[in-house]
Protein backbone atom coordinates (compact mmCIF):
# COMPACT_ATOMS: atom_id res chain seq x y z
CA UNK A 1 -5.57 3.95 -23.34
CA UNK A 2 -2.46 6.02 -24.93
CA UNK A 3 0.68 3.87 -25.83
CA UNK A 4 2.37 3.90 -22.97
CA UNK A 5 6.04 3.97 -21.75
CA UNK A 6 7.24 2.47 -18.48
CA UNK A 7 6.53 4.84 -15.62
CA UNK A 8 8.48 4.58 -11.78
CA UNK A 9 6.98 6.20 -9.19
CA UNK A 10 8.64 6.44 -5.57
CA UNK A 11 7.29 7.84 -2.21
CA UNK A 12 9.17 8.15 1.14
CA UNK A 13 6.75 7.57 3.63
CA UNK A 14 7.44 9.02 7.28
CA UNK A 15 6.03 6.87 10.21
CA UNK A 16 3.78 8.93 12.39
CA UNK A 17 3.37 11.38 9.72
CA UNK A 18 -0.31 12.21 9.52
CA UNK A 19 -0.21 15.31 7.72
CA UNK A 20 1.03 13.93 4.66
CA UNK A 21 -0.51 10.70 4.92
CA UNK A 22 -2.36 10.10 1.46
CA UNK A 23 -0.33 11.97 -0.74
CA UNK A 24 1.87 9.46 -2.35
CA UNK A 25 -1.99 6.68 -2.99
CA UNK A 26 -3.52 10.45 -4.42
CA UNK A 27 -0.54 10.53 -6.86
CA UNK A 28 -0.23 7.16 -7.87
CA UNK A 29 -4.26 7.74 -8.64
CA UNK A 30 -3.76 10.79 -10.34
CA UNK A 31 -1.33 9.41 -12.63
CA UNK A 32 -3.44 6.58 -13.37
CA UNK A 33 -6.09 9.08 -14.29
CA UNK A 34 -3.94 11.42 -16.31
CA UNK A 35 -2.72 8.21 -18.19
CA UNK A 36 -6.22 7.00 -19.13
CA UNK A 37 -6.47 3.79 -17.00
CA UNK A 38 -9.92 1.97 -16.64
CA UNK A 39 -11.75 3.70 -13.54
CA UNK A 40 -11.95 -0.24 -12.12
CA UNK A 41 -8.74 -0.68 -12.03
CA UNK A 42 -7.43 2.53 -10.78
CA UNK A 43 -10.26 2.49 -8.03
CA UNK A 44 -8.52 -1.34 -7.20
CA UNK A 45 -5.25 0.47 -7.36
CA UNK A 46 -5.81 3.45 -5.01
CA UNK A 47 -7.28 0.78 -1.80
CA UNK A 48 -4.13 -0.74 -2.48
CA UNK A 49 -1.78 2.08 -1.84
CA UNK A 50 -3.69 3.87 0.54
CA UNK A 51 -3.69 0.76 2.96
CA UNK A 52 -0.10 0.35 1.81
CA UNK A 53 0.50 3.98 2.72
CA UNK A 54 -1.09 3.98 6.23
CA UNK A 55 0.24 0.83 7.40
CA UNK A 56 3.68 2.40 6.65
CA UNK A 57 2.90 5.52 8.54
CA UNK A 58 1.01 3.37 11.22
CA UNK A 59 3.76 0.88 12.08
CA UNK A 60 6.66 1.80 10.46
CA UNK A 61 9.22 4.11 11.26
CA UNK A 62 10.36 4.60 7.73
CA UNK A 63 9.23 3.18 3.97
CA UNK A 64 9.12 3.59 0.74
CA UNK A 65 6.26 2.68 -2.18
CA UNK A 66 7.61 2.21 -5.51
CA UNK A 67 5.20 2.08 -8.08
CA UNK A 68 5.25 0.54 -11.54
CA UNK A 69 3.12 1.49 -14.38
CA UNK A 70 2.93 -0.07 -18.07
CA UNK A 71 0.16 -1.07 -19.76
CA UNK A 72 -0.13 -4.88 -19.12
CA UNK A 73 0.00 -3.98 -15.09
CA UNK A 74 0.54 -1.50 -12.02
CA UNK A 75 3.14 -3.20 -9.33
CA UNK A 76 2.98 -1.80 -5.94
CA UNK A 77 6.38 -2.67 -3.85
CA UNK A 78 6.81 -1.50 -0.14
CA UNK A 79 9.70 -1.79 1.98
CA UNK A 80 9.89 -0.19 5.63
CA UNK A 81 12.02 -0.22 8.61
CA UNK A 82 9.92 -0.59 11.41
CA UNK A 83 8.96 -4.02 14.01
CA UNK A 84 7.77 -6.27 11.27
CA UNK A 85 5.02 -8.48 11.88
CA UNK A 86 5.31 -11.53 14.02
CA UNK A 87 2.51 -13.60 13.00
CA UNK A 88 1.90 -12.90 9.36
CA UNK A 89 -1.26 -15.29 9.16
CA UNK A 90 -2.62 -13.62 11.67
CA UNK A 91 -2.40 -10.24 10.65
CA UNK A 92 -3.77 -11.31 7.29
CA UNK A 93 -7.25 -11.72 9.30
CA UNK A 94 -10.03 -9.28 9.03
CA UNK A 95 -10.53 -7.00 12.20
CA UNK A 96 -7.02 -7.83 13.77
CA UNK A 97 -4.90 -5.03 14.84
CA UNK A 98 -1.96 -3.90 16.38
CA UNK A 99 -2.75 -0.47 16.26
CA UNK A 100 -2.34 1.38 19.33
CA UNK A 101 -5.83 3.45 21.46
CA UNK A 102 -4.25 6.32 20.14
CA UNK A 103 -4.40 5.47 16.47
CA UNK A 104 -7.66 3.46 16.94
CA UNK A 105 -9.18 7.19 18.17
CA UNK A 106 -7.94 9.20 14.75
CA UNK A 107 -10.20 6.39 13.05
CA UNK A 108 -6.96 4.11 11.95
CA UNK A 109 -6.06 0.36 12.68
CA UNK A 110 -9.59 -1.58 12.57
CA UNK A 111 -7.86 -4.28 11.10
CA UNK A 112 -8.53 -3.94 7.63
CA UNK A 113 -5.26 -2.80 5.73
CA UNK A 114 -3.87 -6.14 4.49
CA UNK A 115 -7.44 -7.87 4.25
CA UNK A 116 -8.20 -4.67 1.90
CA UNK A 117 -4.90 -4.82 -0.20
CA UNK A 118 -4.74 -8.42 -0.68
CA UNK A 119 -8.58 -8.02 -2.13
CA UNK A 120 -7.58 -5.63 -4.62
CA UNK A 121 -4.73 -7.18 -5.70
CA UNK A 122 -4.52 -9.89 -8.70
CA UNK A 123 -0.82 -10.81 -6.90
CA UNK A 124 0.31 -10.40 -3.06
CA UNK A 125 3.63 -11.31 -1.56
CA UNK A 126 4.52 -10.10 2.05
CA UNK A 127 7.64 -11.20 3.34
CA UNK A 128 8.36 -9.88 7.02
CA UNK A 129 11.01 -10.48 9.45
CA UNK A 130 9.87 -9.68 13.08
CA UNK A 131 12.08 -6.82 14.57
CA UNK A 132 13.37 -5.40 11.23
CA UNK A 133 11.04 -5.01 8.50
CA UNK A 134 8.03 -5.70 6.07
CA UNK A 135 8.56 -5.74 2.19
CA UNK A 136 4.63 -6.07 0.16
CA UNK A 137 4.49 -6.75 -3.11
CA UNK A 138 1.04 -6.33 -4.90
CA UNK A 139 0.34 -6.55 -8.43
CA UNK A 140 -2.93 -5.47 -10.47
CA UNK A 141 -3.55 -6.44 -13.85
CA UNK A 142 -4.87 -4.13 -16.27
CA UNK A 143 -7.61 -7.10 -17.71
């Protein structure tokens, strides 16, 4: 891997916004790649932010992934405006969903988003308070 300098990455996510959904988890891959980042841990990495991604577009109204890069580690931080999630512990199970029929029908909400990320991820913090918001932190160690 080349020396390499702190890198910041930041997406604006739109809720509801299926045509760009993917775009900001493609870029933070595609940096990865251009960077020279072990195909393990980018593959890690891009779960990560795509589940991050389209549970933002899924249930939020707004958010925002910010993305660090160095060489000891890639941090993934979201923040949204959107319901939050009542029962934390319970949306941390595999196969629970709030997705609505109409999301479930594109293919989205089986349950697996936060299952998936917290799999991936070497560190996971999600703090939530019902009615405002959900911030995720998840860390990935380059080891």
């Amino acid at each position: 891997m080349v020396k390499l300098k702190d890198i910041t990455l930041e997406h604006h996510i739109k809720g509801m916004d299926f045509i760009t959904a993917g775009e900001a988890s493609s870029n933070i891959k595609h940096t990865l790649q251009l960077i020279g980042y072990p195909p393990a841990i980018i593959r890690r990495v891009a779960i990560a932010a795509y589940e991050t991604e389209m549970n933002l577009v899924i249930h939020a109204n707004s958010g925002v992934i910010k993305t660090s890069i160095n060489a000891d580690k890639i941090e993934i931080i979201a923040e949204d405006t959107g319901p939050g999630i009542l029962d934390i512990e319970l949306a941390m199970q595999e196969g629970y969903s709030t997705a609505p029929d109409n999301i479930r029908e594109m293919g989205f909400g089986a349950g697996m988003g936060l299952p998936n990320i917290r799999n991936c991820a070497d560190e996971f913090t999600l703090d939530s308070v019902y009615g405002d918001g959900t911030t995720l932190r998840v860390v990935i160690l380059n080891q």
